[in-house]
Protein backbone atom coordinates (compact mmCIF):
# COMPACT_ATOMS: atom_id res chain seq x y z
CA UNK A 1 0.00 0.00 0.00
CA UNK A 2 1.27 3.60 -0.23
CA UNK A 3 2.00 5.14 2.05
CA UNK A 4 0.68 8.13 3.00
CA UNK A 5 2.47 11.70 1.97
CA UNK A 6 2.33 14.63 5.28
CA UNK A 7 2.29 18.19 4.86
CA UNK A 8 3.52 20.24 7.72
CA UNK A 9 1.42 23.14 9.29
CA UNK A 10 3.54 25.63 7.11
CA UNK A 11 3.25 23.93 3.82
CA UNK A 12 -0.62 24.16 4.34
CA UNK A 13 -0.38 27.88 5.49
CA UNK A 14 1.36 29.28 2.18
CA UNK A 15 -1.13 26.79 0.17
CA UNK A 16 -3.88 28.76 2.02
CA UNK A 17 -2.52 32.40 1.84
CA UNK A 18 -1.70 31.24 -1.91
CA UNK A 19 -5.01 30.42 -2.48
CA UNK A 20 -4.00 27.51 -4.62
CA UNK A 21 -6.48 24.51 -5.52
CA UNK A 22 -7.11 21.93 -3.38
CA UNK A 23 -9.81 20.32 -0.99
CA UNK A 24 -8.91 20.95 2.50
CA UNK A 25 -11.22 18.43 5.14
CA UNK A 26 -10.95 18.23 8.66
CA UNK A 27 -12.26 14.61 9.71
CA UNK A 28 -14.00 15.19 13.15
CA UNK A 29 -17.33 15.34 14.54
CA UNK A 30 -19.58 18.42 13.34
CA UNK A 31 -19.59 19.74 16.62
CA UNK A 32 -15.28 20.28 16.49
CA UNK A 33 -15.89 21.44 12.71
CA UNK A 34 -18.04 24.39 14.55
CA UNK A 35 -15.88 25.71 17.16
CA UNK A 36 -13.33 26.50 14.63
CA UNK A 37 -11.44 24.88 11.71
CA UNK A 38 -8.54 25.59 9.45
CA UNK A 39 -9.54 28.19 6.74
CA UNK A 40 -10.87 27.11 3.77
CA UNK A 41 -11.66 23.64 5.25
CA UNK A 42 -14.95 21.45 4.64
CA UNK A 43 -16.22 19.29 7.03
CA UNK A 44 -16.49 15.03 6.18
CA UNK A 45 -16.25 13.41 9.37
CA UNK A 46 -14.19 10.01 9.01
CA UNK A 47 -17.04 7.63 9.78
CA UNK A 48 -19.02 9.47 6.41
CA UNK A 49 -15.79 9.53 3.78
CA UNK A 50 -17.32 6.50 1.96
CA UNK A 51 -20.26 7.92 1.73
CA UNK A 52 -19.84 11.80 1.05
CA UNK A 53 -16.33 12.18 -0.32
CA UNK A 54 -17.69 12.12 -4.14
CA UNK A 55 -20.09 14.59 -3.27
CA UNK A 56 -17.36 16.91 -2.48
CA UNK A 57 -14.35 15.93 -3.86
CA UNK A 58 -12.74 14.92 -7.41
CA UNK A 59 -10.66 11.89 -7.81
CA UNK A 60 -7.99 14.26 -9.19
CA UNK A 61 -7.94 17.08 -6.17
CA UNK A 62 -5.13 17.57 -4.09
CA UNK A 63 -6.93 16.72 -0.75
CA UNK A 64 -5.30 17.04 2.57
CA UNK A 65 -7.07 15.91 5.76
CA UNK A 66 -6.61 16.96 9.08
CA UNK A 67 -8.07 15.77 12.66
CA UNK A 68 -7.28 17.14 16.01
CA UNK A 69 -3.34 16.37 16.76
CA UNK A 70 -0.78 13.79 16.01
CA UNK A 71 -2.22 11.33 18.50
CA UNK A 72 -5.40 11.16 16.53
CA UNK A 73 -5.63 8.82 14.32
CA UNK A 74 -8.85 9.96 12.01
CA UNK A 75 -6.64 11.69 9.86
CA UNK A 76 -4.38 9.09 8.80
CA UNK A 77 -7.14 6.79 8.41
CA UNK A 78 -9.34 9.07 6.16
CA UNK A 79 -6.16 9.42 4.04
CA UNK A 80 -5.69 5.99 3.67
CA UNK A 81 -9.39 5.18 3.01
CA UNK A 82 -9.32 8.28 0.38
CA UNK A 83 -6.23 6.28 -1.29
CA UNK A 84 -8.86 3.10 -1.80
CA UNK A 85 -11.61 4.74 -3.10
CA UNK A 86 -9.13 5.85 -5.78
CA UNK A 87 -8.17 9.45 -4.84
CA UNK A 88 -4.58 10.50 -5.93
CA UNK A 89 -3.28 12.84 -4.45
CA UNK A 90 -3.92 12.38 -0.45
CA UNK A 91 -1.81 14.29 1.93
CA UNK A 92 -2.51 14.06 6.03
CA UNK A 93 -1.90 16.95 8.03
CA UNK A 94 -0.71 15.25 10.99
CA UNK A 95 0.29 18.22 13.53
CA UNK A 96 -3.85 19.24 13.27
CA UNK A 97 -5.98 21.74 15.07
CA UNK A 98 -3.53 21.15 17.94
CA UNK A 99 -0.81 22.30 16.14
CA UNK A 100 -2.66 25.25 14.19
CA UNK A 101 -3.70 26.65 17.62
CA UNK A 102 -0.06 26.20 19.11
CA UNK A 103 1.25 28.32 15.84
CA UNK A 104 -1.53 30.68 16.57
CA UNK A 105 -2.29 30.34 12.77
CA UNK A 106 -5.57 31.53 11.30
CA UNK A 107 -8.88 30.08 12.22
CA UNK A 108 -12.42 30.26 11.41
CA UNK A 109 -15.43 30.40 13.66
């Protein structure tokens, strides 16, 4: 299996500021999605990627996913079931809304 490509907090920033194209989905519950996210992100919780990712994404996007922190798994495992269903080009954002906070990066509300 491939394995699955990172992108580091900083990376994602300057994709963001650079506005360039690609789906950006944080993996947790609604609820998390609400208090904040990452700018620019959609909401697909990991338990609904099967079922909503064609809705939302393109088998040819650059997608990165993103969860809470490193010791979450959701991320990883959205990536990896993103990377069965045939998407390409899958990067996980492993530091997550952890990190983002600790950078005191952008967020939206």
């Amino acid at each position: 299996m491939n394995e699955i490509k990172t992108i580091t907090a900083e990376q994602l920033l300057e994709k963001i500021n650079k506005k360039y194209n690609f789906k950006l989905v944080d993996v947790l519950l609604p609820s998390s999605y609400k208090k904040w996210h990452i700018p620019s992100s959609i909401n697909i919780q990991l338990d609904e990627i099967e079922k909503k990712a064609q809705k939302f994404l393109d088998l040819n996007d650059e997608i990165i996913v993103y969860c809470s922190s490193s010791e979450c798994q959701a991320s990883s495992k959205a990536a990896r079931k993103l990377k069965e269903l045939g998407y390409k080009d899958v990067k996980d954002y492993e530091g997550g809304k952890r990190e983002w906070d600790e950078k005191n990066f952008p967020k939206e509300y």
